[in-house]
N, C-alpha and C. Protein backbone atom coordinates (compact mmCIF):
# COMPACT_ATOMS: atom_id res chain seq x y z
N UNK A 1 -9.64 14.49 15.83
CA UNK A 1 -9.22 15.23 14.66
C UNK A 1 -10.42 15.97 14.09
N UNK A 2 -9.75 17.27 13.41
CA UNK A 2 -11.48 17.83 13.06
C UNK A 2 -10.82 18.16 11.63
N UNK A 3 -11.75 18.03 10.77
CA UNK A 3 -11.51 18.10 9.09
C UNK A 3 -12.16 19.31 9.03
N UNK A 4 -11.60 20.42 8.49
CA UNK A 4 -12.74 21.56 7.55
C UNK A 4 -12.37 21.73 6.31
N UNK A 5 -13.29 21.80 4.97
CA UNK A 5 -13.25 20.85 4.32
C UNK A 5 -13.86 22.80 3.20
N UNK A 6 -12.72 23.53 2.75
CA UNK A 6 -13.74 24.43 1.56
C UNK A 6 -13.52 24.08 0.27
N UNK A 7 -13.26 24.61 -0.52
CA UNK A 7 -13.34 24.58 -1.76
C UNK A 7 -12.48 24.23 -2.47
N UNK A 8 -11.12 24.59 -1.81
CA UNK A 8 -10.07 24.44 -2.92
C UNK A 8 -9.15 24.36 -1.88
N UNK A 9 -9.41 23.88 -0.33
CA UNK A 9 -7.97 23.42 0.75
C UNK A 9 -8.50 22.83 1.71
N UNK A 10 -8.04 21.72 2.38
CA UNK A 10 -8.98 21.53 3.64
C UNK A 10 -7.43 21.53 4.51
N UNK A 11 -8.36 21.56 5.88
CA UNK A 11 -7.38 21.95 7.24
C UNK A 11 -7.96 20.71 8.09
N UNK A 12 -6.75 20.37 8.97
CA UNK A 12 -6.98 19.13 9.38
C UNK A 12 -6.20 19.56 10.86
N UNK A 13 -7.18 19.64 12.16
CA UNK A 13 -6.62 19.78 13.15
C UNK A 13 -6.58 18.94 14.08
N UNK A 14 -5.49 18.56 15.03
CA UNK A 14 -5.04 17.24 15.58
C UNK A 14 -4.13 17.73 17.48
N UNK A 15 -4.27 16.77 17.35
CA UNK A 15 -2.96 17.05 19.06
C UNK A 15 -2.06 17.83 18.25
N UNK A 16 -1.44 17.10 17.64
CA UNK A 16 0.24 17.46 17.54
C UNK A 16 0.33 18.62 16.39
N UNK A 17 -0.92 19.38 15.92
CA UNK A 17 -1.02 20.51 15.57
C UNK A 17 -1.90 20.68 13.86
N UNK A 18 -2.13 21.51 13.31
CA UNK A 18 -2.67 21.79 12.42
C UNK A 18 -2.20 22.04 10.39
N UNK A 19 -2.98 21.25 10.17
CA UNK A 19 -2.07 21.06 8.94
C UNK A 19 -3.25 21.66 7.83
N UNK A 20 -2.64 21.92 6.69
CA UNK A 20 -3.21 22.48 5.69
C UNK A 20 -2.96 22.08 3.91
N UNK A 21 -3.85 21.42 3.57
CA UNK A 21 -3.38 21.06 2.01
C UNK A 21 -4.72 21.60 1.10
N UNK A 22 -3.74 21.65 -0.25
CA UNK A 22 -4.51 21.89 -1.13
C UNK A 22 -5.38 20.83 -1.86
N UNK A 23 -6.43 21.00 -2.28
CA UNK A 23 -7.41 19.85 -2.91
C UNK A 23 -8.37 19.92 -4.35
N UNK A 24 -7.82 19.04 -4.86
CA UNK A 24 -8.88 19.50 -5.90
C UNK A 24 -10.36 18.86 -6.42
N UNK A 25 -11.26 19.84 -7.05
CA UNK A 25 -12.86 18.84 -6.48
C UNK A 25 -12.78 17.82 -6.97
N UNK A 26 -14.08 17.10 -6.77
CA UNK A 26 -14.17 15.38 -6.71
C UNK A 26 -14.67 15.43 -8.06
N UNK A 27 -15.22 16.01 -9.00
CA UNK A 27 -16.56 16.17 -9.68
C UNK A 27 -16.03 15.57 -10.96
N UNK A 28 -14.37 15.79 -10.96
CA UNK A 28 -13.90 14.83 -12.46
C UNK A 28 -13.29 13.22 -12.43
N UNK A 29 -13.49 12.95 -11.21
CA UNK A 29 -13.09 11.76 -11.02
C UNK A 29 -13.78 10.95 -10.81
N UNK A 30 -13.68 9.30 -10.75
CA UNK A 30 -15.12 8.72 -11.38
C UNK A 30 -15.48 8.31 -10.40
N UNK A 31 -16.23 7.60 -9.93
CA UNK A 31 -17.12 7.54 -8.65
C UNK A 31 -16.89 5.94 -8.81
N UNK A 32 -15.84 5.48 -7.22
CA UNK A 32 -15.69 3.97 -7.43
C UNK A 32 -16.34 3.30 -6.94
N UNK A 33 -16.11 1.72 -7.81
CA UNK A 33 -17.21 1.14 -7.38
C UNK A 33 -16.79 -0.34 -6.34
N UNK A 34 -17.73 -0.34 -5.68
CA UNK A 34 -17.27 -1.01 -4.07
C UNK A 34 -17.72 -2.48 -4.24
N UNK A 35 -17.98 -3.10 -5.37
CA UNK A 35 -18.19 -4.42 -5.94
C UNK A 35 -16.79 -5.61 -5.49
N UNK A 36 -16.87 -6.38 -4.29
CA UNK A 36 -15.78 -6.82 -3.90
C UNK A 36 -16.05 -8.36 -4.66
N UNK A 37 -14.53 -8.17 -5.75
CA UNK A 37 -14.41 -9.49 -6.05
C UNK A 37 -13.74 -10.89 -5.73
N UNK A 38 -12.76 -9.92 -4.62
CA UNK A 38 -11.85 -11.38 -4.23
C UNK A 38 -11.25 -11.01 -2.96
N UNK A 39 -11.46 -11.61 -1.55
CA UNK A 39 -10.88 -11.55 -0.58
C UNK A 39 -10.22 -11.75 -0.30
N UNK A 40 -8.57 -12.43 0.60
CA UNK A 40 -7.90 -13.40 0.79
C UNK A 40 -7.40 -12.28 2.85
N UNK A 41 -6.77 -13.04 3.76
CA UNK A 41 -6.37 -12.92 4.43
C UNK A 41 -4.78 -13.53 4.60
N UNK A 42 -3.81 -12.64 5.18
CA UNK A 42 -2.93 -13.24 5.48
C UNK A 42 -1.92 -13.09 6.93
N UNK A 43 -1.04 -13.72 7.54
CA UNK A 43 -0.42 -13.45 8.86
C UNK A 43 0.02 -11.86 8.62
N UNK A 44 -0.48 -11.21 10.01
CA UNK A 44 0.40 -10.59 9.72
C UNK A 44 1.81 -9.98 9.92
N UNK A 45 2.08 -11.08 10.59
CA UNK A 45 3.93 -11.20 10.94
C UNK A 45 4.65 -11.56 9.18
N UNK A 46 3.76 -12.42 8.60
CA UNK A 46 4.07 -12.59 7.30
C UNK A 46 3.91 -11.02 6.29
N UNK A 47 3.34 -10.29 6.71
CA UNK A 47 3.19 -9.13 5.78
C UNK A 47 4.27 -8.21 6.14
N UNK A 48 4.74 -8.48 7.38
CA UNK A 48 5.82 -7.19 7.98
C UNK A 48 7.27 -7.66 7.72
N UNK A 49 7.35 -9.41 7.66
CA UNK A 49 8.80 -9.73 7.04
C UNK A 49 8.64 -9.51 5.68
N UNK A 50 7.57 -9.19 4.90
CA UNK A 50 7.96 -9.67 3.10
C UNK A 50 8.09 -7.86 3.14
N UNK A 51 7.90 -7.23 3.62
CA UNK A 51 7.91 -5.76 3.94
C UNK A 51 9.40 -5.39 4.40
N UNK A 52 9.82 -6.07 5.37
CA UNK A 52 11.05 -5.67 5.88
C UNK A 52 12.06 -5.82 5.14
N UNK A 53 11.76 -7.47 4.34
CA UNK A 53 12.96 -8.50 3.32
C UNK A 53 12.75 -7.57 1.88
N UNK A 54 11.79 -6.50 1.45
CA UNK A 54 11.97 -5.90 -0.19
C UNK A 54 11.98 -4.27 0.33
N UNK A 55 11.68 -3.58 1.47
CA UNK A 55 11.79 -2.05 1.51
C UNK A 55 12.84 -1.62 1.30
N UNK A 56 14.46 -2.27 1.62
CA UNK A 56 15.53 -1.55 1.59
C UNK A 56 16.01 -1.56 0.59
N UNK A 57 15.37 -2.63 -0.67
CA UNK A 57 16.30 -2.63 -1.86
C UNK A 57 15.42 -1.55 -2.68
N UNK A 58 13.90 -0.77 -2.47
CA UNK A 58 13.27 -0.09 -3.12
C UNK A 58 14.23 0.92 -3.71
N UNK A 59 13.84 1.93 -4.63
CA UNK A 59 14.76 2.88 -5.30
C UNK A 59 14.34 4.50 -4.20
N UNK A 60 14.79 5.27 -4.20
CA UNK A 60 14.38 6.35 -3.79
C UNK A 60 14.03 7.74 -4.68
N UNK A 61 14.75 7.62 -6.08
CA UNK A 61 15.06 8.35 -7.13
C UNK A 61 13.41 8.53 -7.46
N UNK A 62 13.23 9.75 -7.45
CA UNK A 62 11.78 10.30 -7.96
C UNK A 62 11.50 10.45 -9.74
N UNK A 63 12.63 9.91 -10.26
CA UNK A 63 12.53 10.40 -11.91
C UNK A 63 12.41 8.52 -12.58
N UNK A 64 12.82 7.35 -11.36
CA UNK A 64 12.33 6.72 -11.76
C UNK A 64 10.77 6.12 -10.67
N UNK A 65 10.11 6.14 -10.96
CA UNK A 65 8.37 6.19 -10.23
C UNK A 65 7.95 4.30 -9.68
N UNK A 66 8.59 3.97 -10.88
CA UNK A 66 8.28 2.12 -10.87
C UNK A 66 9.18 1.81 -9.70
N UNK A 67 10.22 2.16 -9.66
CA UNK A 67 11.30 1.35 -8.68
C UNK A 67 10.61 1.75 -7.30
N UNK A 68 10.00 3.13 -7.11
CA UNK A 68 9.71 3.29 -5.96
C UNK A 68 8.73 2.89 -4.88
N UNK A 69 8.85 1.42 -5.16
CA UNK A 69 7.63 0.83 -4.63
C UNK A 69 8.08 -0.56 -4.30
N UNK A 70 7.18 -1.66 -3.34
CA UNK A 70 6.98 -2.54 -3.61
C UNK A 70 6.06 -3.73 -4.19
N UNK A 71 6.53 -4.56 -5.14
CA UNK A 71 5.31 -4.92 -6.18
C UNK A 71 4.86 -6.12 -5.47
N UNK A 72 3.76 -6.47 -5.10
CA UNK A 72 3.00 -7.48 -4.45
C UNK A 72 2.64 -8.09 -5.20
N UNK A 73 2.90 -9.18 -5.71
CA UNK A 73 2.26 -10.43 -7.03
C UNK A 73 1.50 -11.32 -5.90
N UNK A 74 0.25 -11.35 -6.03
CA UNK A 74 -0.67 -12.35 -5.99
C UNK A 74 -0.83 -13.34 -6.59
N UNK A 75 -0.64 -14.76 -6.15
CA UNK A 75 -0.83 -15.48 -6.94
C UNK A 75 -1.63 -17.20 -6.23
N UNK A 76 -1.84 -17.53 -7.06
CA UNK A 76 -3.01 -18.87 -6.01
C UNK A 76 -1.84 -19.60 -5.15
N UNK A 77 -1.61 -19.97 -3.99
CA UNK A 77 -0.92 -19.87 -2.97
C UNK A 77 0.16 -19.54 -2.74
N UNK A 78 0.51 -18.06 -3.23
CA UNK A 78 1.54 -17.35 -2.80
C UNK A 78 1.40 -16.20 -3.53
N UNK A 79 2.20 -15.24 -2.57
CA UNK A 79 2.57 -13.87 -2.27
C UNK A 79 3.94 -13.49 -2.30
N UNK A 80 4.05 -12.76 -3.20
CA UNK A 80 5.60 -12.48 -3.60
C UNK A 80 5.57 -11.02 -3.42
N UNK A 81 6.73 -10.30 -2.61
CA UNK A 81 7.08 -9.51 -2.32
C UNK A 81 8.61 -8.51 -3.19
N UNK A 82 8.40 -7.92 -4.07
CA UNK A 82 9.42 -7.85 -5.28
C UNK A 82 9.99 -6.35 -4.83
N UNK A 83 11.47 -6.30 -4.62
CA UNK A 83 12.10 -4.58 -4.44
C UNK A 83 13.24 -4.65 -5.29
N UNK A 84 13.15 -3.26 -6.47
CA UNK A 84 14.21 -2.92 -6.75
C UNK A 84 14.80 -1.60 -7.01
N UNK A 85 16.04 -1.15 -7.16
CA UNK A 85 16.58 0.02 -7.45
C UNK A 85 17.17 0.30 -8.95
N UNK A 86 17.40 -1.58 -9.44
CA UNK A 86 18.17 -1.36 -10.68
C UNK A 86 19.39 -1.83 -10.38
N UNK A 87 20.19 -1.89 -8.88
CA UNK A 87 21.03 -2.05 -9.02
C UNK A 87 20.92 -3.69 -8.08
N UNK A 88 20.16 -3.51 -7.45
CA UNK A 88 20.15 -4.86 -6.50
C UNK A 88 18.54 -4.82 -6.10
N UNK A 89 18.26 -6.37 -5.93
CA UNK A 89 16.72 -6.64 -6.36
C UNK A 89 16.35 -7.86 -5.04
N UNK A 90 15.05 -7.51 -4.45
CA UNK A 90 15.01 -8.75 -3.36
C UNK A 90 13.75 -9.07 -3.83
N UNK A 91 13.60 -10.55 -3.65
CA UNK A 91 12.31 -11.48 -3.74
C UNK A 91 12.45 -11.91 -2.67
N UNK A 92 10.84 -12.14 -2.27
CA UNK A 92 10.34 -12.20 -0.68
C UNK A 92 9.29 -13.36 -1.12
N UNK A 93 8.97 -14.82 -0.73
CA UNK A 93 7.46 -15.47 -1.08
C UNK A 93 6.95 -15.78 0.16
N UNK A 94 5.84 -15.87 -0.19
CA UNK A 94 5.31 -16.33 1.00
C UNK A 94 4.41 -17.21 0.90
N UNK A 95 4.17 -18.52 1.47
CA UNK A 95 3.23 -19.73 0.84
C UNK A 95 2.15 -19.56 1.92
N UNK A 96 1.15 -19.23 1.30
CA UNK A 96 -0.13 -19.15 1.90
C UNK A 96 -1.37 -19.21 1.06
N UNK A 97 -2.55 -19.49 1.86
CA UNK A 97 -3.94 -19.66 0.97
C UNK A 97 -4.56 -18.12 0.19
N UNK A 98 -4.16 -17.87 -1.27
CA UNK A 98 -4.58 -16.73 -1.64
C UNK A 98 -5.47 -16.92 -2.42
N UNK A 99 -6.57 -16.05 -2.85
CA UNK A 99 -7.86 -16.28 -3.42
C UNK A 99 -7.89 -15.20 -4.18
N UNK A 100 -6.31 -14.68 -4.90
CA UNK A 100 -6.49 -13.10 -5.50
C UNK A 100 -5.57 -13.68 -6.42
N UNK A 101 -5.79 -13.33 -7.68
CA UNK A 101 -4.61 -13.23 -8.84
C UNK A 101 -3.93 -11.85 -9.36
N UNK A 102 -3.65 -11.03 -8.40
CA UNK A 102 -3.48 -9.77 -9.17
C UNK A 102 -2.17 -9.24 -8.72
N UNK A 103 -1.56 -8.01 -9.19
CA UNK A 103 -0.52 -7.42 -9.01
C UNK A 103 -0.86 -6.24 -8.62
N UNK A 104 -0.14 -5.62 -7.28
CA UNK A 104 -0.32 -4.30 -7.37
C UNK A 104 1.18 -3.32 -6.70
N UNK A 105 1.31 -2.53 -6.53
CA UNK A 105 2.71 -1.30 -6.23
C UNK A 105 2.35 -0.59 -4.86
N UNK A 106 3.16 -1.40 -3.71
CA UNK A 106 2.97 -0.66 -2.36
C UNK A 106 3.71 0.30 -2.83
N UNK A 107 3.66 1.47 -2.67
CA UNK A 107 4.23 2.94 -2.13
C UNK A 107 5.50 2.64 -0.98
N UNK A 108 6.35 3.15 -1.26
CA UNK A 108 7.56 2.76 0.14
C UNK A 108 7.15 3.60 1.48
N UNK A 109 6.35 5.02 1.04
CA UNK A 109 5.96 5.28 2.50
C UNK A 109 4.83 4.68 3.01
N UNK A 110 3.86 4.17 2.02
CA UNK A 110 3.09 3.30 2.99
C UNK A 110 3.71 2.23 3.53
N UNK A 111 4.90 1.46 3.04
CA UNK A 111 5.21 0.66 3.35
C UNK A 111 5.94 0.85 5.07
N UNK A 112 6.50 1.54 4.81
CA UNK A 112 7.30 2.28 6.34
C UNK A 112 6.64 2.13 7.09
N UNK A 113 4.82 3.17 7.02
CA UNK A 113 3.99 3.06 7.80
C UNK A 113 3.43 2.04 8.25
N UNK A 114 3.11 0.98 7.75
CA UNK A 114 2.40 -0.80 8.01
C UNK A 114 3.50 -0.92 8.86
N UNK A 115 4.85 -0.74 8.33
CA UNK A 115 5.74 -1.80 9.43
C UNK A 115 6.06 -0.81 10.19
N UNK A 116 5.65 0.05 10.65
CA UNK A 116 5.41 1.09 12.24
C UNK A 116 4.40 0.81 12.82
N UNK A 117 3.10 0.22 12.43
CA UNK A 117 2.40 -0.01 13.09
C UNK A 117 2.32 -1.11 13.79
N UNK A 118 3.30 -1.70 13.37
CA UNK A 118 3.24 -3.57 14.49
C UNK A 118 2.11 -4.19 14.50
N UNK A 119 1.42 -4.43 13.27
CA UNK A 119 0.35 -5.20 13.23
C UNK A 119 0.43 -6.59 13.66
N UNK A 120 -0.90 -6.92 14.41
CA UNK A 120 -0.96 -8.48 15.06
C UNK A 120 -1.96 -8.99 14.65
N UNK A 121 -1.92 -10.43 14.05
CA UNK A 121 -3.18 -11.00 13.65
C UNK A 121 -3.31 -11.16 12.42
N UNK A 122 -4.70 -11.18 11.49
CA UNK A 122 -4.72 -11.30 10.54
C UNK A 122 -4.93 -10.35 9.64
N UNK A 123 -4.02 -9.56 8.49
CA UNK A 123 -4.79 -8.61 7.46
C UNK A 123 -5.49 -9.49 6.79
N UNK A 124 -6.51 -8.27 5.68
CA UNK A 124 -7.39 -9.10 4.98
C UNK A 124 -7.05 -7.84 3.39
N UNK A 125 -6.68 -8.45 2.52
CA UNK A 125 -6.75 -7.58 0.87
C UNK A 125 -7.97 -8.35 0.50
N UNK A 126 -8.39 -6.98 -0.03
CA UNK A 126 -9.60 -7.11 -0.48
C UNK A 126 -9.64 -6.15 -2.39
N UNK A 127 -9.64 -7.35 -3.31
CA UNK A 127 -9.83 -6.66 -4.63
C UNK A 127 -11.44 -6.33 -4.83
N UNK A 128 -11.32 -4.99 -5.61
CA UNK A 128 -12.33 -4.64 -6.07
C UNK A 128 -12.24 -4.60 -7.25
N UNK A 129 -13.67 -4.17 -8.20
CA UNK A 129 -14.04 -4.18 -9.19
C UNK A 129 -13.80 -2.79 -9.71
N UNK A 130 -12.61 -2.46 -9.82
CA UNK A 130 -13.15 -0.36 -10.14
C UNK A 130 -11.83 -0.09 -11.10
């Protein structure tokens, strides 16, 4: 892949052809910081069922932003996998060794993407300080 990278678009050329977006500079956004406070690893056959068991109940509606996701609750040995639309809602847990207390909002297309990739082995989330 080759990145060219000007001022105000970069172009990104590949096999399957050439793409073009707009960008805006870096210079107002804050510069993060890579201070890792909490690691944890988990299966990752376990990340692609709590993925599979909350993506379909996600919302698709762009006017509501929260539904369109899945919410990952961290919690000291377990991982909860939360999807809703409003109208029907799935909880996913998963009992494992976690070393993270936090909450965060998969994106449904990242989510698509993880479970296209057929991951084997172990992921690792990693919280930062930023």
């Amino acid at each position: 892949m080759t990145f060219d990278v000007k001022e105000t678009s970069i172009t990104i050329k590949a096999n399957t052809g050439t793409y073009e977006m707009a960008i805006e500079s870096g210079v107002d956004f804050p510069i993060p910081k890579d201070e890792i406070v909490a690691n944890t690893e988990i299966d990752a056959s376990d990340l692609n069922e709590g993925i599979f068991r909350s993506l379909f109940a996600c919302s698709s509606d762009d006017l509501r932003p929260a539904f369109t996701g899945i919410c990952l609750e961290f919690e000291t040995n377990k991982l909860r996998f939360m999807g809703t639309d409003a109208n029907i809602a799935s909880v996913f847990t998963i009992d494992c060794d976690i070393k993270l207390n936090n909450i965060c909002i998969l994106p449904t297309n990242a989510g698509k993407i993880i479970r296209s990739l057929q991951l084997a082995g172990m992921v690792i989330f990693r919280c930062t300080d930023n």
